[in-house]
Protein backbone atom coordinates (compact mmCIF):
# COMPACT_ATOMS: atom_id res chain seq x y z
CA UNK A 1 0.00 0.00 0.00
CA UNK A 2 1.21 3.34 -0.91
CA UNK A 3 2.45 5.24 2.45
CA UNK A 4 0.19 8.66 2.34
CA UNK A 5 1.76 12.12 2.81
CA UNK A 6 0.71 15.65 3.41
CA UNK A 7 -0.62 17.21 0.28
CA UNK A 8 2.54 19.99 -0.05
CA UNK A 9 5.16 16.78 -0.49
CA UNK A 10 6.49 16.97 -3.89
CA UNK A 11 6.67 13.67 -4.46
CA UNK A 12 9.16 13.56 -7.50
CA UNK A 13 11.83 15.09 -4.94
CA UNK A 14 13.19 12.45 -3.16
CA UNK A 15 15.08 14.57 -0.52
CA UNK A 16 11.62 15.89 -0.35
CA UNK A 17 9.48 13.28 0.80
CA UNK A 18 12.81 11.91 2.82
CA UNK A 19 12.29 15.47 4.65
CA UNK A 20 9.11 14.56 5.27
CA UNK A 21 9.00 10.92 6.26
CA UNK A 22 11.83 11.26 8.72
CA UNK A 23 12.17 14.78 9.95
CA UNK A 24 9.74 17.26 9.21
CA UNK A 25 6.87 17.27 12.87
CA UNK A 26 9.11 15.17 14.47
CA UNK A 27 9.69 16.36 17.99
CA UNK A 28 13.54 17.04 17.58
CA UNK A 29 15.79 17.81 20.96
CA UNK A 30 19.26 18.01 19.63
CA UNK A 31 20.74 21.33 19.59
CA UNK A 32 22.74 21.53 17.04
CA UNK A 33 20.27 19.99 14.50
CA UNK A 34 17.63 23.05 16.20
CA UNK A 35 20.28 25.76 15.27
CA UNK A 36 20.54 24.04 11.61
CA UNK A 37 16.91 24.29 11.18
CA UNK A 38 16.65 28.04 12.71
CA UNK A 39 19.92 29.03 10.26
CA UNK A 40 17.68 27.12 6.92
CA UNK A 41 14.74 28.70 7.97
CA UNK A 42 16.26 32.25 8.04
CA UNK A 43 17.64 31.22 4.88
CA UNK A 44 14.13 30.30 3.22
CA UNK A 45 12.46 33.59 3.72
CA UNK A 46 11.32 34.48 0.46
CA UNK A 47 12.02 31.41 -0.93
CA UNK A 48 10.45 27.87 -0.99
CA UNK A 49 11.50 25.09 1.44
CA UNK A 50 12.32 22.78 -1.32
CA UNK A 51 15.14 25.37 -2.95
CA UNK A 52 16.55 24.91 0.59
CA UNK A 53 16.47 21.44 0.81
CA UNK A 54 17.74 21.32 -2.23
CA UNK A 55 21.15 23.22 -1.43
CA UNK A 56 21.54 21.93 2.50
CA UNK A 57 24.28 19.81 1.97
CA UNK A 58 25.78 22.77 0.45
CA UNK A 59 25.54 24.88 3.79
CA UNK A 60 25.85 22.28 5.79
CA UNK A 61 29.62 22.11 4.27
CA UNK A 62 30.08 26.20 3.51
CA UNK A 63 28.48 26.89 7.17
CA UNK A 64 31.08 24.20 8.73
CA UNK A 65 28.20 21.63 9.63
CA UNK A 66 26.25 24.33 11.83
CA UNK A 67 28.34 24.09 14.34
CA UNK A 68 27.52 27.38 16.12
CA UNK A 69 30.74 27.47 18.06
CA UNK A 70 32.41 27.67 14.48
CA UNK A 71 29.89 29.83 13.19
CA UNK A 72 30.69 32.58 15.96
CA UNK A 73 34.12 33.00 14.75
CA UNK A 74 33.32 33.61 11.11
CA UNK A 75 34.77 37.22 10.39
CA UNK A 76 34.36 39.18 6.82
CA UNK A 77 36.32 36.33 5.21
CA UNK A 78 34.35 33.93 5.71
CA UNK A 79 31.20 36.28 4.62
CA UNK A 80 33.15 36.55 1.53
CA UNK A 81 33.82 32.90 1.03
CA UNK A 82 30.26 32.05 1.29
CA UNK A 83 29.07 34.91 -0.71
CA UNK A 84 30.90 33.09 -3.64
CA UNK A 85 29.81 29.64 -2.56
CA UNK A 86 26.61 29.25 -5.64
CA UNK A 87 25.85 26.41 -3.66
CA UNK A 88 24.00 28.09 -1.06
CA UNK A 89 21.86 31.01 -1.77
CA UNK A 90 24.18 34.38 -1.44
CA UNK A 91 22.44 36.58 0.35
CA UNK A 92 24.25 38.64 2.13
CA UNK A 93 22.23 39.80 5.03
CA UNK A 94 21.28 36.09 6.01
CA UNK A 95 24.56 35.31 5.94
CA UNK A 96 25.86 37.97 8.45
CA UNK A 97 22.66 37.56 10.41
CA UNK A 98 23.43 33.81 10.96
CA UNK A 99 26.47 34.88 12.39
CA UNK A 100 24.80 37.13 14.35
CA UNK A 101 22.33 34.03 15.76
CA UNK A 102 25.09 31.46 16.28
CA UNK A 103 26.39 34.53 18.84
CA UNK A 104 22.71 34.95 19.99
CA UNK A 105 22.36 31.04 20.31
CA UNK A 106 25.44 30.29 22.10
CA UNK A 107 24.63 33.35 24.28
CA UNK A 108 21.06 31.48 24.94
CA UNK A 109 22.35 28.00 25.38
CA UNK A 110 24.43 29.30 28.48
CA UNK A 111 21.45 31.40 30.27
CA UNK A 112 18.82 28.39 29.74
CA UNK A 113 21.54 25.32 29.52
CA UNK A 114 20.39 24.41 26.60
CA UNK A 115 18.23 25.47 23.10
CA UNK A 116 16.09 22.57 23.24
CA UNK A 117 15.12 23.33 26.71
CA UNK A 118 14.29 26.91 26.18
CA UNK A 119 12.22 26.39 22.95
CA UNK A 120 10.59 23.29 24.13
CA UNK A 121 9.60 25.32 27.31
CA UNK A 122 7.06 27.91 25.47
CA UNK A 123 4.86 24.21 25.49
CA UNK A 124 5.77 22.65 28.47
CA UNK A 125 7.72 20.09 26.16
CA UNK A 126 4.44 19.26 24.82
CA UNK A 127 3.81 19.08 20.72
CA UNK A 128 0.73 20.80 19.97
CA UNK A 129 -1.80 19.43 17.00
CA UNK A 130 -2.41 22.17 14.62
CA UNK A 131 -3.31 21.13 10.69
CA UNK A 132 -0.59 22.82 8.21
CA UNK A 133 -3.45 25.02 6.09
CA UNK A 134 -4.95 26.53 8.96
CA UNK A 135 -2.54 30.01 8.92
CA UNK A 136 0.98 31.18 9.37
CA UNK A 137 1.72 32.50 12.32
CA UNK A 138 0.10 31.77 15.79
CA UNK A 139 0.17 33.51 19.32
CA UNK A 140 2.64 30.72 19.93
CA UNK A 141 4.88 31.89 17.11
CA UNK A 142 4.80 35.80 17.51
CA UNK A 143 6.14 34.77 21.45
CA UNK A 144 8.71 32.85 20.38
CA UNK A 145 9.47 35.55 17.75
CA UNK A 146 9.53 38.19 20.20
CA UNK A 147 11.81 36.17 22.84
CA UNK A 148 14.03 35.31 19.96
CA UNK A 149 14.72 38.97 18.48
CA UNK A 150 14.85 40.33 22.34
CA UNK A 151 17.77 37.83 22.67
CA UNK A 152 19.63 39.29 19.40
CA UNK A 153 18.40 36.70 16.27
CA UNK A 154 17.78 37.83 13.09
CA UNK A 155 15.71 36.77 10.55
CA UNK A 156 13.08 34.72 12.98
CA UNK A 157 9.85 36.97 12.37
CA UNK A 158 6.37 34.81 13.44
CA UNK A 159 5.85 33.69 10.20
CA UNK A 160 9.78 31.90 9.83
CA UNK A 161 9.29 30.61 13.66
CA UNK A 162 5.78 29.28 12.79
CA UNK A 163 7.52 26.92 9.96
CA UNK A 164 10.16 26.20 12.34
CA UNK A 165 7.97 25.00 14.79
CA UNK A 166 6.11 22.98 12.25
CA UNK A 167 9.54 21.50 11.39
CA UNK A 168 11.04 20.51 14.70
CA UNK A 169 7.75 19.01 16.24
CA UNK A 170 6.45 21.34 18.31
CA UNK A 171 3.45 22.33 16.26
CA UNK A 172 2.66 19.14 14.57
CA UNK A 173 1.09 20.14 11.52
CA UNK A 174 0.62 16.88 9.78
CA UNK A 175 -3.03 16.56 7.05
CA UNK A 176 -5.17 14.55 8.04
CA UNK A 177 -5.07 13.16 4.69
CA UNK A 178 -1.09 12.19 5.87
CA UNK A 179 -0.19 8.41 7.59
CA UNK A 180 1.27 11.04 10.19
CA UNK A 181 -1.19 13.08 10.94
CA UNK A 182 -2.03 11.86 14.70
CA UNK A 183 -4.94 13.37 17.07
């Protein structure tokens, strides 16, 4: 029997419905893979998810595999380097501002001990059920939004967090049309 997916899955994209299958709603708890995800997200403003997908093996390797510790230390070189890199999209201005957030996140890992214990606490590590269609942004979102740009990120406006929620689990957003869409 053919496995059922949300209706956005491009299903002649492999790395696609792989997204989907094993990562996308999936309550995630490992820091570093939460920064990747915040970095990407910031990255697909304007853009579609897919285009992203698309190039993140290419960031993962020009952005030193999201490690934020690296990421810290990147100076106008390395803003350079990347701004030549056409595997990643060049944008300027994301790439300074994830600079800017692997500062902010390291900054936030050492007041709350960790990322995934701060973003997990807006829900009392709970995963709330919300259907994809239903909007963009919640009251959920513009809080985490507001925390986030009070703390010094860039490029996480309600409508980026609410995808990133959606992503990492804590809004799970699965159709009901989907094999993991779950009450």
């Amino acid at each position: 029997m053919e496995r059922k997916r949300c209706k956005w899955v491009n299903l002649d994209n492999p790395l696609y419905v792989e997204y989907h299958d094993k990562e996308w709603g999936r309550p995630l708890h490992d820091d570093k893979r939460l920064f990747e995800l915040l970095i990407l997200e910031g990255f697909q403003a304007g853009l579609s998810w897919e285009t992203i997908l698309n190039k993140r093996e290419n960031f993962r390797r020009a952005f030193r595999g999201f490690d934020p510790k690296v990421m810290a230390e990147f100076g106008p070189d390395d803003v350079e380097r990347l701004m030549a890199d056409q595997g990643i999209v060049r944008n300027r201005l994301k790439i300074v501002d994830s600079i800017v957030n692997a500062k902010a996140f390291l900054k936030l890992q050492r007041e709350e001990g960790s990322f995934d214990r701060y973003i997990w606490s807006f829900t009392d590590g709970k995963s709330l059920r919300e259907p994809y269609a239903l909007r963009t942004t919640s009251e959920l979102s513009d809080r985490v939004s507001k925390d986030l740009k009070r703390r010094g990120f860039k490029f996480v406006g309600s409508t980026i967090i609410y995808s990133y929620l959606q992503a990492i689990g804590i809004i799970n957003a699965h159709g009901e049309e989907c094999d993991d869409y779950k009450e």
